[in-house]
PDB file of N, CA and C in Angstrom:
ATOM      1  N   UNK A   1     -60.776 -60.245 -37.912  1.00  0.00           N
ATOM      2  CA  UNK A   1     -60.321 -59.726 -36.640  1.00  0.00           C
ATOM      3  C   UNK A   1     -61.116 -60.355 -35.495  1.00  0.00           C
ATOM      4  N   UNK A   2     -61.232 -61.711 -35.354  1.00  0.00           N
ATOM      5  CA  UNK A   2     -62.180 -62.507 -34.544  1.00  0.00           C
ATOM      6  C   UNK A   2     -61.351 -62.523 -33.093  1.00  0.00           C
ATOM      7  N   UNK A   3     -60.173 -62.474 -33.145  1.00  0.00           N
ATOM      8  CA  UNK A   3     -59.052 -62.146 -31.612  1.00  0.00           C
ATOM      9  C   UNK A   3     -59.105 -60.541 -31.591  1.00  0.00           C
ATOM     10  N   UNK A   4     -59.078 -60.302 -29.975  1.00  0.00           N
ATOM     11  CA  UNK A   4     -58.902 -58.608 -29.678  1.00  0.00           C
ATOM     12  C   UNK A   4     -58.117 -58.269 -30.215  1.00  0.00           C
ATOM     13  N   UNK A   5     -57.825 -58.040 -31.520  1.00  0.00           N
ATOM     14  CA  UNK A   5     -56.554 -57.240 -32.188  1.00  0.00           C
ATOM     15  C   UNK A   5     -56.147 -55.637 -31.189  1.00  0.00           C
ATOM     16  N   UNK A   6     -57.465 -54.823 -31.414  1.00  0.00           N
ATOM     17  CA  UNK A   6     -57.209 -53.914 -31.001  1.00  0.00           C
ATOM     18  C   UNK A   6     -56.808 -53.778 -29.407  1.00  0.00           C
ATOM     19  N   UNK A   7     -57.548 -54.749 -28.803  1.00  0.00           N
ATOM     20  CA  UNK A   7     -57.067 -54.397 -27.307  1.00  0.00           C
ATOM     21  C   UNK A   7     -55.776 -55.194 -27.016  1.00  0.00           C
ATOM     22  N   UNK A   8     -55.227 -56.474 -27.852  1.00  0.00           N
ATOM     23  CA  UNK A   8     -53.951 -56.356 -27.517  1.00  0.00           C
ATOM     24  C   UNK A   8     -52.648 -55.402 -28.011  1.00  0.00           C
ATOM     25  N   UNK A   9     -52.792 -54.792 -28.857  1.00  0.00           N
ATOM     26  CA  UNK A   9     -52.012 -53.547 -29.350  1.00  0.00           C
ATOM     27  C   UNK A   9     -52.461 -52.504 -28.288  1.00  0.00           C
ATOM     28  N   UNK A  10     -53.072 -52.796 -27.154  1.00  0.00           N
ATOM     29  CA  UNK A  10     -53.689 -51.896 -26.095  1.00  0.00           C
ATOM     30  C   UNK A  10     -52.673 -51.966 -25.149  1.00  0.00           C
ATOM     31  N   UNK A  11     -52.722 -53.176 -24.983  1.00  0.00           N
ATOM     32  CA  UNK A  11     -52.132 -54.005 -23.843  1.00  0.00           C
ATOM     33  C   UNK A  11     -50.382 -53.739 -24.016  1.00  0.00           C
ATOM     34  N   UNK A  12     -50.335 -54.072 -25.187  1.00  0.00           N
ATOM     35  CA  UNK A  12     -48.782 -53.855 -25.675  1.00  0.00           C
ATOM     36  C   UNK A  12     -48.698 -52.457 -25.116  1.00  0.00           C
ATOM     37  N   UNK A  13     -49.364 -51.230 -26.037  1.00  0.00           N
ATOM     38  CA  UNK A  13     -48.730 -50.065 -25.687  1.00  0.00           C
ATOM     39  C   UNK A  13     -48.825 -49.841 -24.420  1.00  0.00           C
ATOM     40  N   UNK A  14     -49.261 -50.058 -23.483  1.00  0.00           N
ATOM     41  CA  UNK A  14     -49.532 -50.312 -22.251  1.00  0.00           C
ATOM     42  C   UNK A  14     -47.820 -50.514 -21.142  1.00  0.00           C
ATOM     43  N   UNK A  15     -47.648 -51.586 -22.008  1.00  0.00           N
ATOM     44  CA  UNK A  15     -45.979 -51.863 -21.990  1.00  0.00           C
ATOM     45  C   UNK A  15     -44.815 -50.715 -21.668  1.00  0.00           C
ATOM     46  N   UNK A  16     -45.394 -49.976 -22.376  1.00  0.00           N
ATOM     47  CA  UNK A  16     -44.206 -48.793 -22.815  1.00  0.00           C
ATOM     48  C   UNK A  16     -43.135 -49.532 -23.223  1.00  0.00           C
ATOM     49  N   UNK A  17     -43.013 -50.479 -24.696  1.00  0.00           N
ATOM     50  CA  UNK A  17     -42.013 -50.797 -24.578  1.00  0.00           C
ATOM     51  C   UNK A  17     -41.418 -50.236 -26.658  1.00  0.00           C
ATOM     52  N   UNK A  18     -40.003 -50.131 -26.472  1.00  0.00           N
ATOM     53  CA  UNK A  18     -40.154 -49.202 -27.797  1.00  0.00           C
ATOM     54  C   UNK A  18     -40.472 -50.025 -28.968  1.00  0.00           C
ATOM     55  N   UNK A  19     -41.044 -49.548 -30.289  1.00  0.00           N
ATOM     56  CA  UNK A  19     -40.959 -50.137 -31.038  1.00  0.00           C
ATOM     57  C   UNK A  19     -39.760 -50.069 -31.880  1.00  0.00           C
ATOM     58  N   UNK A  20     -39.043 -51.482 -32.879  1.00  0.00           N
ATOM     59  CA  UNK A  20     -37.981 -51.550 -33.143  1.00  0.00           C
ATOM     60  C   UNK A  20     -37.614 -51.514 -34.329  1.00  0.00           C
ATOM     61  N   UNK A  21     -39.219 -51.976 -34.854  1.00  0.00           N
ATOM     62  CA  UNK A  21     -39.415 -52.375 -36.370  1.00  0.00           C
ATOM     63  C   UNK A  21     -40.841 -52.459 -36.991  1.00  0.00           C
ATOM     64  N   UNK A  22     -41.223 -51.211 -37.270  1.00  0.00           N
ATOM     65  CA  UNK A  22     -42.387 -51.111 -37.602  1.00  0.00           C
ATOM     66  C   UNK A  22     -43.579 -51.849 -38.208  1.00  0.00           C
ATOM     67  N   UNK A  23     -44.920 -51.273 -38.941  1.00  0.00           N
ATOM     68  CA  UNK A  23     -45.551 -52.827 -39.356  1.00  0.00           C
ATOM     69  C   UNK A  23     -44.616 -53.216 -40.814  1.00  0.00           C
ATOM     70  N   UNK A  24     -44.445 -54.503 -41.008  1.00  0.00           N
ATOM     71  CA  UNK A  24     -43.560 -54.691 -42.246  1.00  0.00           C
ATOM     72  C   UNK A  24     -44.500 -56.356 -42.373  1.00  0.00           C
ATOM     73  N   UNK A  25     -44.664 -56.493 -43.539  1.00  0.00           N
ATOM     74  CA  UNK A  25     -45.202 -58.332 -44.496  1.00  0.00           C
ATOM     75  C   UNK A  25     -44.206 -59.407 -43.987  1.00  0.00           C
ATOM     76  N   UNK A  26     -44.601 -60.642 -43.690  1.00  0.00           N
ATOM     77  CA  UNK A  26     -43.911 -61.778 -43.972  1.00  0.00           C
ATOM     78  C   UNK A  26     -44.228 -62.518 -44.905  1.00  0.00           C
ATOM     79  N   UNK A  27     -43.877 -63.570 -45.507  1.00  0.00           N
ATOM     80  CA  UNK A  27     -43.902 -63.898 -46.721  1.00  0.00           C
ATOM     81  C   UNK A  27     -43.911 -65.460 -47.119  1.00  0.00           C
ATOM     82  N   UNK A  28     -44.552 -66.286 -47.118  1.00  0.00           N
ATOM     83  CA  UNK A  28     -44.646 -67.581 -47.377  1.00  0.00           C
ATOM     84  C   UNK A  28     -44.387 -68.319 -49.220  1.00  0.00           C
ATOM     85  N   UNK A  29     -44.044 -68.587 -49.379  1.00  0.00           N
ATOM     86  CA  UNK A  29     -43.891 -69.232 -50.703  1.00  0.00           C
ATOM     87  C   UNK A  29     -43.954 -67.725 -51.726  1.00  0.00           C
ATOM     88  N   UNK A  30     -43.347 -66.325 -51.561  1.00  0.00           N
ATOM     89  CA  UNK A  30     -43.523 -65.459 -52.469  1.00  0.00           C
ATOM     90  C   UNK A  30     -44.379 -64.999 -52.074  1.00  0.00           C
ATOM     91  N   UNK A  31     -45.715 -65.160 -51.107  1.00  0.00           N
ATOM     92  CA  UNK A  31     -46.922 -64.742 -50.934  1.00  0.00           C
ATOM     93  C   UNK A  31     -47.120 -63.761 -49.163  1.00  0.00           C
ATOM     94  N   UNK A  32     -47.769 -62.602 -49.123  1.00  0.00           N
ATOM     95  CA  UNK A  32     -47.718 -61.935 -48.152  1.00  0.00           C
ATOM     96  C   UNK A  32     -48.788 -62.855 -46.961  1.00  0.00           C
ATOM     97  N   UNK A  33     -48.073 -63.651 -46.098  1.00  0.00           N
ATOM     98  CA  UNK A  33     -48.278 -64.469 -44.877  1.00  0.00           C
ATOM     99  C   UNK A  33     -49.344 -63.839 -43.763  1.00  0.00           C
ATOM    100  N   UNK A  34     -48.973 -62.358 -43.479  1.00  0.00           N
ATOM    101  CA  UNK A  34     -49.012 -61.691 -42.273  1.00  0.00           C
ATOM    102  C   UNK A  34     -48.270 -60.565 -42.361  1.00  0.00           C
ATOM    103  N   UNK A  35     -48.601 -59.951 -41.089  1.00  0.00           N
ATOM    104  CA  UNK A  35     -47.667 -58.572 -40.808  1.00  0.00           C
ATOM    105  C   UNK A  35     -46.855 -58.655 -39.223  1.00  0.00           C
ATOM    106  N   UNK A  36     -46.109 -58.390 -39.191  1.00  0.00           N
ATOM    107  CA  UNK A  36     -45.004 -58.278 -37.642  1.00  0.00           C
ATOM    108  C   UNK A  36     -45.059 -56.785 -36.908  1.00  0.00           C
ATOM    109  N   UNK A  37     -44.992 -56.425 -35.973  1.00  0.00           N
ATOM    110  CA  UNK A  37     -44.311 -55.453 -35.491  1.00  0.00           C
ATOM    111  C   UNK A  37     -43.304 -55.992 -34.326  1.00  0.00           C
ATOM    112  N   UNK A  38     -42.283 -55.405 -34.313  1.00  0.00           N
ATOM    113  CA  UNK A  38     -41.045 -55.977 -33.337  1.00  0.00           C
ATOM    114  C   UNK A  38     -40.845 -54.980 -32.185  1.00  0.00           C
ATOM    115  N   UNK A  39     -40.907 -54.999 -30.983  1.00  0.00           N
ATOM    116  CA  UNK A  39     -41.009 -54.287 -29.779  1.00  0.00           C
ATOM    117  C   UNK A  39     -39.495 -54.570 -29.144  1.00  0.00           C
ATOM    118  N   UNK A  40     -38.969 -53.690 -28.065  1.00  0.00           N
ATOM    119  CA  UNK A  40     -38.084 -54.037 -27.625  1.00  0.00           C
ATOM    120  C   UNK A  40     -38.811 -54.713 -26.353  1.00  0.00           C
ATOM    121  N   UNK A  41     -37.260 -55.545 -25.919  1.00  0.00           N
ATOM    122  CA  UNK A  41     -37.755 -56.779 -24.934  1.00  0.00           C
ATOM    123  C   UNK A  41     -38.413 -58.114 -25.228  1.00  0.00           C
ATOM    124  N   UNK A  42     -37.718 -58.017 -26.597  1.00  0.00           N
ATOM    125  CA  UNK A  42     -38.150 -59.129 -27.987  1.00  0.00           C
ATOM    126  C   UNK A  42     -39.285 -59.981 -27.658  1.00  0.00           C
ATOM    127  N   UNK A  43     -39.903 -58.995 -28.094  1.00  0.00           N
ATOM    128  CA  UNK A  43     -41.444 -58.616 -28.270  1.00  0.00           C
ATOM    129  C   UNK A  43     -42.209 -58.261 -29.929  1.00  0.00           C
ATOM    130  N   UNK A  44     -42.549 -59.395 -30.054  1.00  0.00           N
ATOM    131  CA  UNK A  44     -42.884 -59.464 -31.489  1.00  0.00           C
ATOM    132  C   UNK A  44     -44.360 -60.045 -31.720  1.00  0.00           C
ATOM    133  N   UNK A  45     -45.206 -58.784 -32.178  1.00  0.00           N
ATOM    134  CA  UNK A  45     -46.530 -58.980 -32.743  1.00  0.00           C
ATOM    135  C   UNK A  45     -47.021 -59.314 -33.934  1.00  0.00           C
ATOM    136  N   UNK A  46     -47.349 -61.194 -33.907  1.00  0.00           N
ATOM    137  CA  UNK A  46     -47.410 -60.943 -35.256  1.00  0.00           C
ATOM    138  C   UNK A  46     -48.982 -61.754 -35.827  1.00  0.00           C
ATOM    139  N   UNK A  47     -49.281 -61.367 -37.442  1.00  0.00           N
ATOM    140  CA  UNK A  47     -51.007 -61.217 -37.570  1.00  0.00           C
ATOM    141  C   UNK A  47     -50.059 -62.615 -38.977  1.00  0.00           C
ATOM    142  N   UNK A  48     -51.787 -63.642 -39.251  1.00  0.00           N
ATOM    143  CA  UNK A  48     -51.892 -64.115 -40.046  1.00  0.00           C
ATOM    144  C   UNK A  48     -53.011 -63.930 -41.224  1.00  0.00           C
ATOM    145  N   UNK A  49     -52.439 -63.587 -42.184  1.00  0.00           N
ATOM    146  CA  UNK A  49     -53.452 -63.024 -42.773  1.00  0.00           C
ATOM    147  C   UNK A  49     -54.246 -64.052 -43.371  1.00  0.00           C
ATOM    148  N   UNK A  50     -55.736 -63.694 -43.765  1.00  0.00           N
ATOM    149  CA  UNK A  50     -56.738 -64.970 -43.965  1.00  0.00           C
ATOM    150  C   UNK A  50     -56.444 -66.085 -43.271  1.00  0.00           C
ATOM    151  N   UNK A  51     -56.857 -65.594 -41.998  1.00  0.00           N
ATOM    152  CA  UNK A  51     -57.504 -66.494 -40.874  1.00  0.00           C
ATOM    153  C   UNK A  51     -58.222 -66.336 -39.852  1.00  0.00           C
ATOM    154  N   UNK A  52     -59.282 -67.088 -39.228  1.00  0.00           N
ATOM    155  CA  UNK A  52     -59.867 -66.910 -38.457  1.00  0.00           C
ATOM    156  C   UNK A  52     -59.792 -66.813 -37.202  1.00  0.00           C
ATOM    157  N   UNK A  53     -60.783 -66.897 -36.071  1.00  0.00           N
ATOM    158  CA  UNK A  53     -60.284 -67.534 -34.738  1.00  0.00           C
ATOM    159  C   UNK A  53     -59.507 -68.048 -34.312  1.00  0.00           C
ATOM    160  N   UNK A  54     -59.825 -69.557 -35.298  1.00  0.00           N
ATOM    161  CA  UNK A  54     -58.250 -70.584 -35.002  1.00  0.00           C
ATOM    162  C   UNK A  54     -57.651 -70.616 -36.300  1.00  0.00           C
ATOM    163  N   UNK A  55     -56.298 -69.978 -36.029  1.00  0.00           N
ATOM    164  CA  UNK A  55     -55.711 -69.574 -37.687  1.00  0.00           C
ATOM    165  C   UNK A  55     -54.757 -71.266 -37.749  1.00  0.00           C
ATOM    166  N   UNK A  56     -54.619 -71.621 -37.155  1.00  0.00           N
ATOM    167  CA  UNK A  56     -54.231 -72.893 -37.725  1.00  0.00           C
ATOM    168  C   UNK A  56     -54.877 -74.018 -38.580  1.00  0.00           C
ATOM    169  N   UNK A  57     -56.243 -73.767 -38.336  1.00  0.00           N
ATOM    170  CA  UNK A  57     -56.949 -74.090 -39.170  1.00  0.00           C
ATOM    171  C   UNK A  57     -57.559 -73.764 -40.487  1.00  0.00           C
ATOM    172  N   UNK A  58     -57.468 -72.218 -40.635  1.00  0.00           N
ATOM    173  CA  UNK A  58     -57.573 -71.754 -41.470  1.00  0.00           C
ATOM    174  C   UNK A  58     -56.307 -71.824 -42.611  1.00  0.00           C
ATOM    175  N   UNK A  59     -55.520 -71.838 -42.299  1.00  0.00           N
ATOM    176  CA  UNK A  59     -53.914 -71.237 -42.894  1.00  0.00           C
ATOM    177  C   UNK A  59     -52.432 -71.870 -42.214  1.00  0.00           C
ATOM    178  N   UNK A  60     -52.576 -73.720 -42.070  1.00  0.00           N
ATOM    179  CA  UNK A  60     -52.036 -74.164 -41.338  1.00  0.00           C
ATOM    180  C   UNK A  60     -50.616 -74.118 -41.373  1.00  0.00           C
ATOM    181  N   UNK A  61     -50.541 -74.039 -43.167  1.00  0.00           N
ATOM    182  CA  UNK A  61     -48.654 -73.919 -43.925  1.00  0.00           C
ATOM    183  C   UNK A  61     -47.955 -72.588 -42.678  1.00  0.00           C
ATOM    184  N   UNK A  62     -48.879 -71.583 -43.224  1.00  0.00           N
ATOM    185  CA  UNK A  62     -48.361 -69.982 -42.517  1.00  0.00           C
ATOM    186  C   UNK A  62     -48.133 -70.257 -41.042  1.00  0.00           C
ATOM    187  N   UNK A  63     -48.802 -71.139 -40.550  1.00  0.00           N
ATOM    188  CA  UNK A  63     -48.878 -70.985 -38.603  1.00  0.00           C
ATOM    189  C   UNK A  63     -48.065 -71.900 -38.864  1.00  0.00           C
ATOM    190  N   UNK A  64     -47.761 -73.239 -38.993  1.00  0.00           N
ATOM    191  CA  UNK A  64     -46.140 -73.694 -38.897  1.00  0.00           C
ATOM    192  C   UNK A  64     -45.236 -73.422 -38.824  1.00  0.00           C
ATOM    193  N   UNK A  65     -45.225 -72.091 -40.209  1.00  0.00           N
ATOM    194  CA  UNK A  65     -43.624 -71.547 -40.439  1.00  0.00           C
ATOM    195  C   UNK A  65     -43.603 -70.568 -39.631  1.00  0.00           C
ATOM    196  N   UNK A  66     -44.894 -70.185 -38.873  1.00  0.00           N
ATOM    197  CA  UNK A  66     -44.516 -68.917 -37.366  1.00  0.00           C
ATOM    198  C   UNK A  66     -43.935 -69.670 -36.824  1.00  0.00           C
ATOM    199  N   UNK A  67     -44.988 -70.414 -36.287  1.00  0.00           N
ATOM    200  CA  UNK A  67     -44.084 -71.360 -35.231  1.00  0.00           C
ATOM    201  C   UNK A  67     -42.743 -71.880 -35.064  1.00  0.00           C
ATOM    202  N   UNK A  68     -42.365 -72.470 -36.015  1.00  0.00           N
ATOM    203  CA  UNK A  68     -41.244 -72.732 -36.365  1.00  0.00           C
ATOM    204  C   UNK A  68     -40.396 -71.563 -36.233  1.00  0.00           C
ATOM    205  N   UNK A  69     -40.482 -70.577 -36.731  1.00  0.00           N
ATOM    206  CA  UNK A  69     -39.584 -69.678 -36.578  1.00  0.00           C
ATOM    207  C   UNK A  69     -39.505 -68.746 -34.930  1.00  0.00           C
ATOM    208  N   UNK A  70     -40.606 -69.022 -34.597  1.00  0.00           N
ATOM    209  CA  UNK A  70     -40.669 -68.538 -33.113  1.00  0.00           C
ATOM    210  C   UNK A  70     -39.728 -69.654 -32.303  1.00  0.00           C
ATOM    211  N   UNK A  71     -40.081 -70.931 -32.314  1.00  0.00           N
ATOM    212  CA  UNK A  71     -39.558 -71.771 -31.770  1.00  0.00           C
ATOM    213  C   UNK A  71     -37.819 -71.370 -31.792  1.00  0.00           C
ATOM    214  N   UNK A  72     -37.563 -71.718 -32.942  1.00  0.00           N
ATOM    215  CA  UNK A  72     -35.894 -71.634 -33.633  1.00  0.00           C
ATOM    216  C   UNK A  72     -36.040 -70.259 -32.977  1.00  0.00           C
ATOM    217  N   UNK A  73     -36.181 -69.133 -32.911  1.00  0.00           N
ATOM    218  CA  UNK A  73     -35.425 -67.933 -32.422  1.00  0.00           C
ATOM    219  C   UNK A  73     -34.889 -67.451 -33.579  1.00  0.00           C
ATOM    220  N   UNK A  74     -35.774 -67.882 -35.120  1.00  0.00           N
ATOM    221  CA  UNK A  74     -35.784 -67.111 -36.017  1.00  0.00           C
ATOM    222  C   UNK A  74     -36.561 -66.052 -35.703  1.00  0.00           C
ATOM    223  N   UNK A  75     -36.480 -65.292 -37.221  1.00  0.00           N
ATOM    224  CA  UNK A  75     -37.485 -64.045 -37.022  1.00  0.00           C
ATOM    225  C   UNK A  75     -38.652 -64.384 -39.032  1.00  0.00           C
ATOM    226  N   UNK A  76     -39.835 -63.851 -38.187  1.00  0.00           N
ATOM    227  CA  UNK A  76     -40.460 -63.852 -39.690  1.00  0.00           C
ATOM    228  C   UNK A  76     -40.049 -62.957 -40.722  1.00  0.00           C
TER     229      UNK A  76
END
């Protein structure tokens, strides 16, 4: 938890904005990636699991396929 986890889930609720889709896993090769929460005003919080500061470095496969899917206007 080397990023303000907690104070941006601060910041979010802060928002008042609803939640849409609670915490739920994403999933890389069969394997649990991270966790999402989906906000309205498509607003989507999402964690990489086993990684550090800079999670691209840590866990570069997983931060691609965010990216990628953020980019595309997929969803994880």
């Amino acid at each position: 938890m080397a990023i303000p986890f907690m104070g941006t889930q601060a910041w979010i609720r802060s928002l008042n904005y609803s939640i849409l889709d609670d915490w739920r896993s994403w999933h890389v090769d069969g394997q649990v990636a991270g966790y999402t929460r989906k906000y309205s005003h498509n607003l989507t919080f999402a964690t990489v699991k086993n990684a550090g500061h800079t999670a691209p470095e840590y866990q570069p496969k997983n931060c691609l396929i965010m990216f990628d899917n953020w980019i595309s206007y997929g969803s994880l």
